[in-house]
N, C-alpha and C. Protein backbone atom coordinates (compact mmCIF):
# COMPACT_ATOMS: atom_id res chain seq x y z
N UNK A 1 0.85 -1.18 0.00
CA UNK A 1 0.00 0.00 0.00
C UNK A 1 0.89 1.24 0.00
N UNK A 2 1.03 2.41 -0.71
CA UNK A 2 1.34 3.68 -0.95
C UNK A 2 0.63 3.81 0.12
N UNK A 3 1.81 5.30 0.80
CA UNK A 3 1.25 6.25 2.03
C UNK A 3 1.36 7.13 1.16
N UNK A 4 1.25 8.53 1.68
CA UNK A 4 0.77 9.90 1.11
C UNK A 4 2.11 10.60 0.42
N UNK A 5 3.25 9.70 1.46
CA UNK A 5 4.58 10.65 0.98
C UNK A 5 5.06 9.95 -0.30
N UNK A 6 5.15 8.63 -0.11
CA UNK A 6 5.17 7.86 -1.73
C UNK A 6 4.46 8.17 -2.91
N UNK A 7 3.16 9.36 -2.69
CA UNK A 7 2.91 9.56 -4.10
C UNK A 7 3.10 10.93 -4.35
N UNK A 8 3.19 11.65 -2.89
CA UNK A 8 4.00 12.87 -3.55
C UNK A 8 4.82 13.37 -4.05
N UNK A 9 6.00 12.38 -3.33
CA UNK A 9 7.21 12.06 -3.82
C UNK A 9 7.70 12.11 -5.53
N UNK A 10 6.65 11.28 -5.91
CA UNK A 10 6.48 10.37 -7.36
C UNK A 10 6.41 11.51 -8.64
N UNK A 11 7.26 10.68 -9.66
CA UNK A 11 7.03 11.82 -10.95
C UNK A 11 5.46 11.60 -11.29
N UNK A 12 4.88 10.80 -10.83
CA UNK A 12 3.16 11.22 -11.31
C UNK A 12 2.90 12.60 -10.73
N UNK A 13 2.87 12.27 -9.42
CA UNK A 13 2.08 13.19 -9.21
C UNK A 13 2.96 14.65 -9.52
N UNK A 14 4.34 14.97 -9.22
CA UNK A 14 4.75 16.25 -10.17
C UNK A 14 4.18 16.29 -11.93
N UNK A 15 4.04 15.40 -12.24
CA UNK A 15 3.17 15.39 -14.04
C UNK A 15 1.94 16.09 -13.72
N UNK A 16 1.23 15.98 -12.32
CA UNK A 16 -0.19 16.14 -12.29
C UNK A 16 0.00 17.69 -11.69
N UNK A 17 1.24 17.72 -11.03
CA UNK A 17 1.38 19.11 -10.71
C UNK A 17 1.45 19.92 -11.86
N UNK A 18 1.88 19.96 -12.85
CA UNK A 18 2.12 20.51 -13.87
C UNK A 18 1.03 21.21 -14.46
N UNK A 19 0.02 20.79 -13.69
CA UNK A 19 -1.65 21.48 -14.56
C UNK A 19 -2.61 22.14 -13.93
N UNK A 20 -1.97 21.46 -12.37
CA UNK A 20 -3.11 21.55 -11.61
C UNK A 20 -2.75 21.04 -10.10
N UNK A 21 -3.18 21.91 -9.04
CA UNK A 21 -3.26 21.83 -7.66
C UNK A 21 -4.12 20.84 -6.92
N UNK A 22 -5.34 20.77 -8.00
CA UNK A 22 -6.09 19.81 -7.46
C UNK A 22 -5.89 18.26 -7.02
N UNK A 23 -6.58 17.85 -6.41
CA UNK A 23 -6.42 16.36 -6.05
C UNK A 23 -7.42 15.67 -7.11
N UNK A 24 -6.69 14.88 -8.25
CA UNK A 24 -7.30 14.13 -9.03
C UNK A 24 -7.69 12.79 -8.77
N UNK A 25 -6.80 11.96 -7.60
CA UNK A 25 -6.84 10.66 -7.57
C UNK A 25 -6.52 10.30 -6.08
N UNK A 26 -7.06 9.83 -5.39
CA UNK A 26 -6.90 9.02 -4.06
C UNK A 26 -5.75 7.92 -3.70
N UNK A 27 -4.81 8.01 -2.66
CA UNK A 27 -4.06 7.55 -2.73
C UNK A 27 -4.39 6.26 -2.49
N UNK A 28 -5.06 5.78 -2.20
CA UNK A 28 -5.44 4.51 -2.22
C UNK A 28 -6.17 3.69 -3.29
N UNK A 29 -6.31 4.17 -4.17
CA UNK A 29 -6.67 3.51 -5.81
C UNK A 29 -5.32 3.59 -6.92
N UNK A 30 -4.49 4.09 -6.34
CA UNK A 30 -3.38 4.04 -6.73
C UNK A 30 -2.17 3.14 -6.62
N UNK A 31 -1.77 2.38 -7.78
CA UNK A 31 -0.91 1.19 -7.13
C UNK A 31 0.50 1.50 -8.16
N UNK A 32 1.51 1.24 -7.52
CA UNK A 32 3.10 1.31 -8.44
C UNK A 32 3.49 0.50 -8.41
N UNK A 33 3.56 -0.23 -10.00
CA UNK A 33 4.07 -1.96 -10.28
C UNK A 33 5.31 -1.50 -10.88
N UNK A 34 6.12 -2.01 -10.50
CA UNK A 34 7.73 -1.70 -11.38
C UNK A 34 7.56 0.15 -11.44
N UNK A 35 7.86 0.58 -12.76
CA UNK A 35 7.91 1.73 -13.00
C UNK A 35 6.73 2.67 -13.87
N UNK A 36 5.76 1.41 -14.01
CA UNK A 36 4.09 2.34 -14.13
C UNK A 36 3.76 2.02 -12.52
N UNK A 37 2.45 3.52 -13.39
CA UNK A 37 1.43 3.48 -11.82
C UNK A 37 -0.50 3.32 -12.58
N UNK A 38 -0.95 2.51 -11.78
CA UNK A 38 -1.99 2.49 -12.23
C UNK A 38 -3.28 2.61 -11.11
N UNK A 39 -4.26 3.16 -11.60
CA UNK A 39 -5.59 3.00 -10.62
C UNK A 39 -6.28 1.96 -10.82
N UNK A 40 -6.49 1.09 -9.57
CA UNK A 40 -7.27 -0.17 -9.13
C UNK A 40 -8.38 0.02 -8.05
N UNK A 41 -8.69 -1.50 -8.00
CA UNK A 41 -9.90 -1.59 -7.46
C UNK A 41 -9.66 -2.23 -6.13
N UNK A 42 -10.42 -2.45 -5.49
CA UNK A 42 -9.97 -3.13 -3.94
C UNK A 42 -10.20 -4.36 -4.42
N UNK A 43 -10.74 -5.15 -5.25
CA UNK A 43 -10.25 -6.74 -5.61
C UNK A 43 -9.24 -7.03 -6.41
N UNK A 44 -8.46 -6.05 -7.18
CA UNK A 44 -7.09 -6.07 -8.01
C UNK A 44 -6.22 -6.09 -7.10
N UNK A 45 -6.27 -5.20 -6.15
CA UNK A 45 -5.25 -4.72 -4.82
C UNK A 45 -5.06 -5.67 -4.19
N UNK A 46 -6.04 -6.37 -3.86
CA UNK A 46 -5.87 -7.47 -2.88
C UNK A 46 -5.87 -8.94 -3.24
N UNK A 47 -5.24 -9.23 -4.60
CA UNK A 47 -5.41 -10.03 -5.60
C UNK A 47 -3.87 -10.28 -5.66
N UNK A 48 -3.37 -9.00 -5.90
CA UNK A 48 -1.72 -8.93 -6.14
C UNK A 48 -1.38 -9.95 -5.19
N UNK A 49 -0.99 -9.66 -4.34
CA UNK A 49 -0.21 -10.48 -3.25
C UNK A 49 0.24 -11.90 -3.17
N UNK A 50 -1.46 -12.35 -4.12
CA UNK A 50 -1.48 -14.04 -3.76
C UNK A 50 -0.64 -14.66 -5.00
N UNK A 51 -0.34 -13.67 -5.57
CA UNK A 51 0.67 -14.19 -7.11
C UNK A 51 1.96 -14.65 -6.83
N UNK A 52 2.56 -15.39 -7.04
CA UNK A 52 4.25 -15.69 -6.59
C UNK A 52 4.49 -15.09 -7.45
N UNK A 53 4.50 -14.61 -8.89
CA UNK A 53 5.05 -13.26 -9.30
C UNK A 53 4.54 -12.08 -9.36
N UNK A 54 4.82 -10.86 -9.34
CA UNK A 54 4.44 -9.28 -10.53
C UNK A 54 3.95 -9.29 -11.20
N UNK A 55 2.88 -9.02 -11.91
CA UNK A 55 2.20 -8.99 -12.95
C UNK A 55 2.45 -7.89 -13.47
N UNK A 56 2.54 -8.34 -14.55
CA UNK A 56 2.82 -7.12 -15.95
C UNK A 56 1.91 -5.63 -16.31
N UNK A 57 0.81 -6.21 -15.98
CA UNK A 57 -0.53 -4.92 -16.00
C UNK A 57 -1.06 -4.99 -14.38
N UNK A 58 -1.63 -3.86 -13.98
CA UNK A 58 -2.13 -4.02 -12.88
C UNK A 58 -3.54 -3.03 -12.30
N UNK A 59 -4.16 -3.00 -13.69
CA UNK A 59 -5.41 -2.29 -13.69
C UNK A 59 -5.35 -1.25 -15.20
N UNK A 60 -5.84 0.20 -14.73
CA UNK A 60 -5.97 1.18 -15.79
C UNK A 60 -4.19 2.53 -15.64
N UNK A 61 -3.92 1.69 -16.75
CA UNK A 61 -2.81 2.68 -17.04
C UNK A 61 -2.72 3.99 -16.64
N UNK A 62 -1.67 4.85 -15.86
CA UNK A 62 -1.87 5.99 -15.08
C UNK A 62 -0.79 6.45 -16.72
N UNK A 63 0.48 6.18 -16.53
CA UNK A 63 1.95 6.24 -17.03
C UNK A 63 2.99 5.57 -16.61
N UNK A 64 4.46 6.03 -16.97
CA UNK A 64 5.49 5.53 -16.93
C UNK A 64 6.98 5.88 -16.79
N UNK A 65 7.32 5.97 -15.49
CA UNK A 65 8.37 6.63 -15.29
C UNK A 65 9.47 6.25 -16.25
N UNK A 66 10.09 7.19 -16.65
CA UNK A 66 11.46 6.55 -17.33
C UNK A 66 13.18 7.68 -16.58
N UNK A 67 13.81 7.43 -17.19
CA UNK A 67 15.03 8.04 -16.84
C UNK A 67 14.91 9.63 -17.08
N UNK A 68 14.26 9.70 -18.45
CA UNK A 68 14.37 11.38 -18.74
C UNK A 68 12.96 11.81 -18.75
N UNK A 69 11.86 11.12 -17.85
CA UNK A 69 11.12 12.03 -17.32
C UNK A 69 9.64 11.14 -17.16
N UNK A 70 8.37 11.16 -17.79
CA UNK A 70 6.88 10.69 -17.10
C UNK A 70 6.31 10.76 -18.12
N UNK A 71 6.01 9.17 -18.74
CA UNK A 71 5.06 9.27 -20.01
C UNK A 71 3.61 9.26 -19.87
N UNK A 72 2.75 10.00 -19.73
CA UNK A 72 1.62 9.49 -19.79
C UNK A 72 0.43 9.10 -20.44
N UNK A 73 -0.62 7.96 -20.11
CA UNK A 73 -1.44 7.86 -20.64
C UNK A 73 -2.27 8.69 -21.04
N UNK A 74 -3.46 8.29 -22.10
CA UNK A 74 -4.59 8.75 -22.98
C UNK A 74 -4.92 8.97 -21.50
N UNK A 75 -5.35 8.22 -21.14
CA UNK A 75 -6.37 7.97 -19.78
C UNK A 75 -5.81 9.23 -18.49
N UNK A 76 -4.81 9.27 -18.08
CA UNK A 76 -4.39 10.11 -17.12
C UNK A 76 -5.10 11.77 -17.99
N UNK A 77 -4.08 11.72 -18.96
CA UNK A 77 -4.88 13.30 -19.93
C UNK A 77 -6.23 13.62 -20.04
N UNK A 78 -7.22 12.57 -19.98
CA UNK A 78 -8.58 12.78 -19.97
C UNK A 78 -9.06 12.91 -18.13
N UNK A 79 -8.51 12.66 -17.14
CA UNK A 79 -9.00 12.50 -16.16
C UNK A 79 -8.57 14.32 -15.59
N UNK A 80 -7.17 15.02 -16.37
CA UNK A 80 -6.85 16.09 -16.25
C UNK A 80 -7.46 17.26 -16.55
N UNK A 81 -8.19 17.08 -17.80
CA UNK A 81 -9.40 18.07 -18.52
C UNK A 81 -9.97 18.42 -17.43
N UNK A 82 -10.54 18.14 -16.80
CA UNK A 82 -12.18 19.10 -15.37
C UNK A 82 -11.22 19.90 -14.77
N UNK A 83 -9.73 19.21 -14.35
CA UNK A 83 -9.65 20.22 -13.28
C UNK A 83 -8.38 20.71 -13.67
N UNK A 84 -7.82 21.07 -15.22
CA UNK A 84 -6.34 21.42 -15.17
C UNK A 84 -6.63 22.91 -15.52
N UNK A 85 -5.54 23.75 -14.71
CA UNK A 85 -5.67 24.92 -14.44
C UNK A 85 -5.73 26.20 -15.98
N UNK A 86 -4.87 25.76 -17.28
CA UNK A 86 -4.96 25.99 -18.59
C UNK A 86 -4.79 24.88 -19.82
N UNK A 87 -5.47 25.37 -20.68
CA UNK A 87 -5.95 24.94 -21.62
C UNK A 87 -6.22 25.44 -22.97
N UNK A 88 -5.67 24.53 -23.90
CA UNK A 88 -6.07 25.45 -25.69
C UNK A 88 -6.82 24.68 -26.33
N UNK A 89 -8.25 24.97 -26.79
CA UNK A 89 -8.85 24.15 -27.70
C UNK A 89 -8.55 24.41 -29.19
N UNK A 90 -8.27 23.25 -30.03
CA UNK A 90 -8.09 23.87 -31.24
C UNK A 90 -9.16 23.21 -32.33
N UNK A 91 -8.63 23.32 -33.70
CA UNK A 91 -9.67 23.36 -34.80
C UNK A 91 -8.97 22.34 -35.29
N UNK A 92 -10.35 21.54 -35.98
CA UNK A 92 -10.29 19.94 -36.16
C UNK A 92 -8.90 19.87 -37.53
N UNK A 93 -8.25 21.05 -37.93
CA UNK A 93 -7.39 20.55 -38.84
C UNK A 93 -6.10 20.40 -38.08
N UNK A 94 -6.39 21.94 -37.14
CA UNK A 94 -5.26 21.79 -35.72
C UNK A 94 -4.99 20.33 -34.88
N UNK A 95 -6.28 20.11 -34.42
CA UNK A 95 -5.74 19.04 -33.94
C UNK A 95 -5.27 18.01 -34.66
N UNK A 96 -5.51 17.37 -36.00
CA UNK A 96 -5.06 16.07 -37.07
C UNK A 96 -3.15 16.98 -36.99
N UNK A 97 -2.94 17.73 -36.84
CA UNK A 97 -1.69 18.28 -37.49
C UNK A 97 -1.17 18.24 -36.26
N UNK A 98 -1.46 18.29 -34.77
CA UNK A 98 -1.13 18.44 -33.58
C UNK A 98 -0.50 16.72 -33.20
N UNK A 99 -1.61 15.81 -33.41
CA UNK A 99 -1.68 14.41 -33.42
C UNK A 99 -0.55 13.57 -34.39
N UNK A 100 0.13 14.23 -35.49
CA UNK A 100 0.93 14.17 -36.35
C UNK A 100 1.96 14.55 -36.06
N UNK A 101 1.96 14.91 -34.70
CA UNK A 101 3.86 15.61 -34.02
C UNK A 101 4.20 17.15 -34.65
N UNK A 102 3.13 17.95 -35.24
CA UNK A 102 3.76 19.03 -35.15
C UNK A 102 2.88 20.20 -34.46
N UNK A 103 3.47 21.21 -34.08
CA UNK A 103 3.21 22.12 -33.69
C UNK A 103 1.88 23.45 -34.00
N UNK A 104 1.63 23.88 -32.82
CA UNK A 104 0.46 24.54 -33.11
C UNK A 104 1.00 26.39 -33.53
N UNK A 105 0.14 26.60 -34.05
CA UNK A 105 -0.44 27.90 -34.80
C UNK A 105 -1.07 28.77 -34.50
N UNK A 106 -1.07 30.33 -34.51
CA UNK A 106 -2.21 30.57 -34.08
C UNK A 106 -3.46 30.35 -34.73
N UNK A 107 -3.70 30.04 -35.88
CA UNK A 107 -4.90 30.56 -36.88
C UNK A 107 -5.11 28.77 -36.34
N UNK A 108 -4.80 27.99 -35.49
CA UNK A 108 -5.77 26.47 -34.91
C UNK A 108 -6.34 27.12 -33.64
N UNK A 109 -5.82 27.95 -33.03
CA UNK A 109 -6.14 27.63 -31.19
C UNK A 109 -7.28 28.58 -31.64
N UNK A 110 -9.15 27.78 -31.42
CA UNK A 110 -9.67 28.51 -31.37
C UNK A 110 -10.38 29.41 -29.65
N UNK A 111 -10.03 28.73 -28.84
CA UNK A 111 -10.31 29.58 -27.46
C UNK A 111 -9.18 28.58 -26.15
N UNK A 112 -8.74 29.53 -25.52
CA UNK A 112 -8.28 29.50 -24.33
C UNK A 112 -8.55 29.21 -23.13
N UNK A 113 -8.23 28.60 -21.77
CA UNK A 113 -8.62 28.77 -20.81
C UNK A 113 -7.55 28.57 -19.92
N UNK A 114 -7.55 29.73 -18.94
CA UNK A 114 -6.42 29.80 -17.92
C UNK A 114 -5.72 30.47 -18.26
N UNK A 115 -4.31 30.52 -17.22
CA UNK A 115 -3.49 32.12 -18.09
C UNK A 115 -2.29 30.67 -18.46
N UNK A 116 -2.20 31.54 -19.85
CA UNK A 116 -1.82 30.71 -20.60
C UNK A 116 -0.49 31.68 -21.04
N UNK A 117 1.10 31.58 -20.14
CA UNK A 117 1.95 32.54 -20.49
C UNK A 117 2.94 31.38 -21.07
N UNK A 118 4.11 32.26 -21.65
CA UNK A 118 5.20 31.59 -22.17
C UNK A 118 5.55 30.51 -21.42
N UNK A 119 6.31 29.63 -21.82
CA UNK A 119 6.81 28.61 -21.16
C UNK A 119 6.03 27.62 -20.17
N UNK A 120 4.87 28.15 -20.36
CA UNK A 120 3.87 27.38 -19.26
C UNK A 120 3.24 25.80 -20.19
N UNK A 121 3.02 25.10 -19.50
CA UNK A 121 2.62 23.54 -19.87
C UNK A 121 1.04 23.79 -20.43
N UNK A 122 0.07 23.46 -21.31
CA UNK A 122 -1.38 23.49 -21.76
C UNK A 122 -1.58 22.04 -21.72
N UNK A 123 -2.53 21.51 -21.37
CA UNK A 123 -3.19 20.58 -22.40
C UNK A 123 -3.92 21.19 -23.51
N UNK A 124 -3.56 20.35 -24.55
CA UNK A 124 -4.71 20.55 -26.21
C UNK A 124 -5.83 19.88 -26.57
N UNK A 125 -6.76 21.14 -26.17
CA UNK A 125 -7.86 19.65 -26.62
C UNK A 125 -8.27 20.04 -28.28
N UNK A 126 -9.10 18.69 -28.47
CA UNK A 126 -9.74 18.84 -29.68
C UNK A 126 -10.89 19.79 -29.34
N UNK A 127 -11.74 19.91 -30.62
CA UNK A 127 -13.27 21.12 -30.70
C UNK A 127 -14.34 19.76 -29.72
N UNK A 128 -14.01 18.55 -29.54
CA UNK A 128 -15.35 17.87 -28.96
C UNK A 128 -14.56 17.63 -27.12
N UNK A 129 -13.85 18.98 -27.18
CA UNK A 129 -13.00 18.67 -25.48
C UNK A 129 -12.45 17.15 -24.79
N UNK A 130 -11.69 16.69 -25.86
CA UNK A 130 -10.75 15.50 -25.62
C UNK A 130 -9.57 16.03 -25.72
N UNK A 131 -8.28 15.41 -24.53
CA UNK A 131 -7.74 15.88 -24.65
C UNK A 131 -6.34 15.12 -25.60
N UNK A 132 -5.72 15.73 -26.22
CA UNK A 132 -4.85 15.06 -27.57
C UNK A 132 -3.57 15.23 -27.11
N UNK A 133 -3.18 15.83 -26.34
CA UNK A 133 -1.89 16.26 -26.37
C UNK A 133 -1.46 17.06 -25.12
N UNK A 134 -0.08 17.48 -24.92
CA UNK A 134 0.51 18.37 -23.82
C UNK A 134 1.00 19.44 -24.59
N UNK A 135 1.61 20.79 -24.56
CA UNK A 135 1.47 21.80 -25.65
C UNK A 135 2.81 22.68 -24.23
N UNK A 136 3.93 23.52 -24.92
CA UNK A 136 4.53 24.65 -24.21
C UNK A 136 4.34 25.47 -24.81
N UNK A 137 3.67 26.67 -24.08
CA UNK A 137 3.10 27.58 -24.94
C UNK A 137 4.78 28.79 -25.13
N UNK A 138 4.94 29.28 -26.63
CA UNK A 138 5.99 29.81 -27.03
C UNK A 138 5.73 31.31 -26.98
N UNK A 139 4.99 31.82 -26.91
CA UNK A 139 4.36 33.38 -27.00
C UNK A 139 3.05 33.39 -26.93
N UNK A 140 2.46 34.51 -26.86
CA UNK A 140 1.25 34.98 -26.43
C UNK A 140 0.51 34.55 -27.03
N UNK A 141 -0.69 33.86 -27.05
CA UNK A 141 -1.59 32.89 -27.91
C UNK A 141 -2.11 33.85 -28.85
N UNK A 142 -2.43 35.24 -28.75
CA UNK A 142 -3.12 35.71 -29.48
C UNK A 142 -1.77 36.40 -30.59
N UNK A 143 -0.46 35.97 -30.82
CA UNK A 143 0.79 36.47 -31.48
C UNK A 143 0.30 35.52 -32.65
N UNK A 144 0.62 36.32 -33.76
CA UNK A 144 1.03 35.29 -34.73
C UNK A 144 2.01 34.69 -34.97
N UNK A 145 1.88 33.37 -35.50
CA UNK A 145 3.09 32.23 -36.06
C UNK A 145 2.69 31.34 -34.70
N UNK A 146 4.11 30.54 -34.96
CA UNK A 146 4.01 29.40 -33.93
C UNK A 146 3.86 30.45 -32.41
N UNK A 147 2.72 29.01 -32.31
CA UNK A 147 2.22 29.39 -30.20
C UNK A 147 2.57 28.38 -29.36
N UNK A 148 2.25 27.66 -30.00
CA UNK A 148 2.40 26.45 -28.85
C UNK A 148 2.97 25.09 -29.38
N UNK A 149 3.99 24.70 -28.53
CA UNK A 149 4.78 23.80 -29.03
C UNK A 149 4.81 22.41 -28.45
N UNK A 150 4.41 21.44 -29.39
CA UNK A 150 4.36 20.14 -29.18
C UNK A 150 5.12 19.27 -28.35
N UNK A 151 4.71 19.11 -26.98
CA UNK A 151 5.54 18.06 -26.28
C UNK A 151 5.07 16.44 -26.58
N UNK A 152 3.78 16.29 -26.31
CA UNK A 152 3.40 15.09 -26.41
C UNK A 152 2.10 14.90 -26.96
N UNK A 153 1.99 14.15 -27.60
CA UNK A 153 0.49 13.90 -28.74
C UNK A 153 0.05 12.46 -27.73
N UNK A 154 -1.24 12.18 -28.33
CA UNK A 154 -1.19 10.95 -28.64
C UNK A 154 -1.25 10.26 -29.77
N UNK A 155 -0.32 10.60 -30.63
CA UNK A 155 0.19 9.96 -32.15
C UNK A 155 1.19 9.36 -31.70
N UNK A 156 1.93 9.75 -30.31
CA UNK A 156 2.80 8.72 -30.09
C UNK A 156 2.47 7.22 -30.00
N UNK A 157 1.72 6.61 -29.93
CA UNK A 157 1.53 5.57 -29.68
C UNK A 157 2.02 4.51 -31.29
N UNK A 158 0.66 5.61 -32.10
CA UNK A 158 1.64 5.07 -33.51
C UNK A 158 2.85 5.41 -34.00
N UNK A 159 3.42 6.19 -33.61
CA UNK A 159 4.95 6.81 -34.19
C UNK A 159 5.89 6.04 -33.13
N UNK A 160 5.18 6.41 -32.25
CA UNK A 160 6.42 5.47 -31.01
C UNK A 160 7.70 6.15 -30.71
N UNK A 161 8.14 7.17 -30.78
CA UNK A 161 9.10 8.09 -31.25
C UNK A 161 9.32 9.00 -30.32
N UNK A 162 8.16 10.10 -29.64
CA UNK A 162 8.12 10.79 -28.49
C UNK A 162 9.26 10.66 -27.34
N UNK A 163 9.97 11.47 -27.16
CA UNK A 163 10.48 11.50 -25.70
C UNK A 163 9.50 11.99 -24.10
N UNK A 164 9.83 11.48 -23.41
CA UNK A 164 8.92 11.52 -21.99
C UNK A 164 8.92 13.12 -21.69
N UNK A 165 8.14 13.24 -20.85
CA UNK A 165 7.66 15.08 -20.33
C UNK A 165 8.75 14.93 -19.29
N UNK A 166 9.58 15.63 -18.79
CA UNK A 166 10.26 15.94 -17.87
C UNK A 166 9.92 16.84 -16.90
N UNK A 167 9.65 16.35 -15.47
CA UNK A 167 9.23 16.76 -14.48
C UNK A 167 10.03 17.10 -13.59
């Protein structure tokens, strides 16, 4: 069982800092197998134990620590949307071009939310508020040319290519 200082500790939860102050997840639905973390159930939790080995999966994918930083899931990014502090929605050509590893524009981001300054972390959502991606915003959203710059899609999954968010 994780205590409180083991998940503060953790590059998750600095990933989750990155957006947001809020408390997204209970430390007790939270389990760390090797170097993912995933949210379980009290019959997964108490299931582990009786295994003479580790199991490879251990519920719903949180992410994945690595050396140069915290990959995360589709799933963690969608649980971030309600309560992450900024945000860029863009336009359905924005996002196919966002999802494709490149970078945003102004003439995609069609509305904002949060203060959204240089160097600060966004999630990107699409126009139906899913979220696609992690975004560093490069200048003032309302500047023309490049605004916001592509850290992580989820095109990684098919490209496979992405380096981790560094926390």
């Amino acid at each position: 069982m994780l205590d409180q200082t083991q998940v503060s500790q953790s590059m998750l939860w600095n990933f989750i800092k990155l957006f947001t102050t809020k408390k997204v997840f209970d430390e007790h639905v939270l389990l760390r197998n090797g170097s993912s973390w995933y949210v379980v159930n009290d019959t997964i939790r108490a299931l582990i134990p009786r295994f003479s080995f580790r199991p490879v999966f251990s519920g719903l994918l949180l992410g994945r620590e690595v050396s140069s930083g915290f990959i995360p899931s589709v799933h963690l990014l969608q649980c971030l949307v309600p309560v992450a502090e900024s945000s860029v929605t863009v336009s359905d050509k924005g996002a196919w071009l966002f999802i494709c590893g490149r970078d945003l524009w102004s003439e995609s981001i069609t509305s904002s939310k949060g203060f959204c300054s240089a160097k600060s972390r966004v999630l990107v959502l699409n126009t139906s508020g899913e979220c696609i991606g992690i975004g560093e915003v490069t200048q003032k959203l309302s500047a023309r040319g490049l605004v916001v710059r592509n850290l992580y899609d989820i095109g990684w999954f098919v490209r496979k290519r992405a380096s981790a968010i560094r926390v």
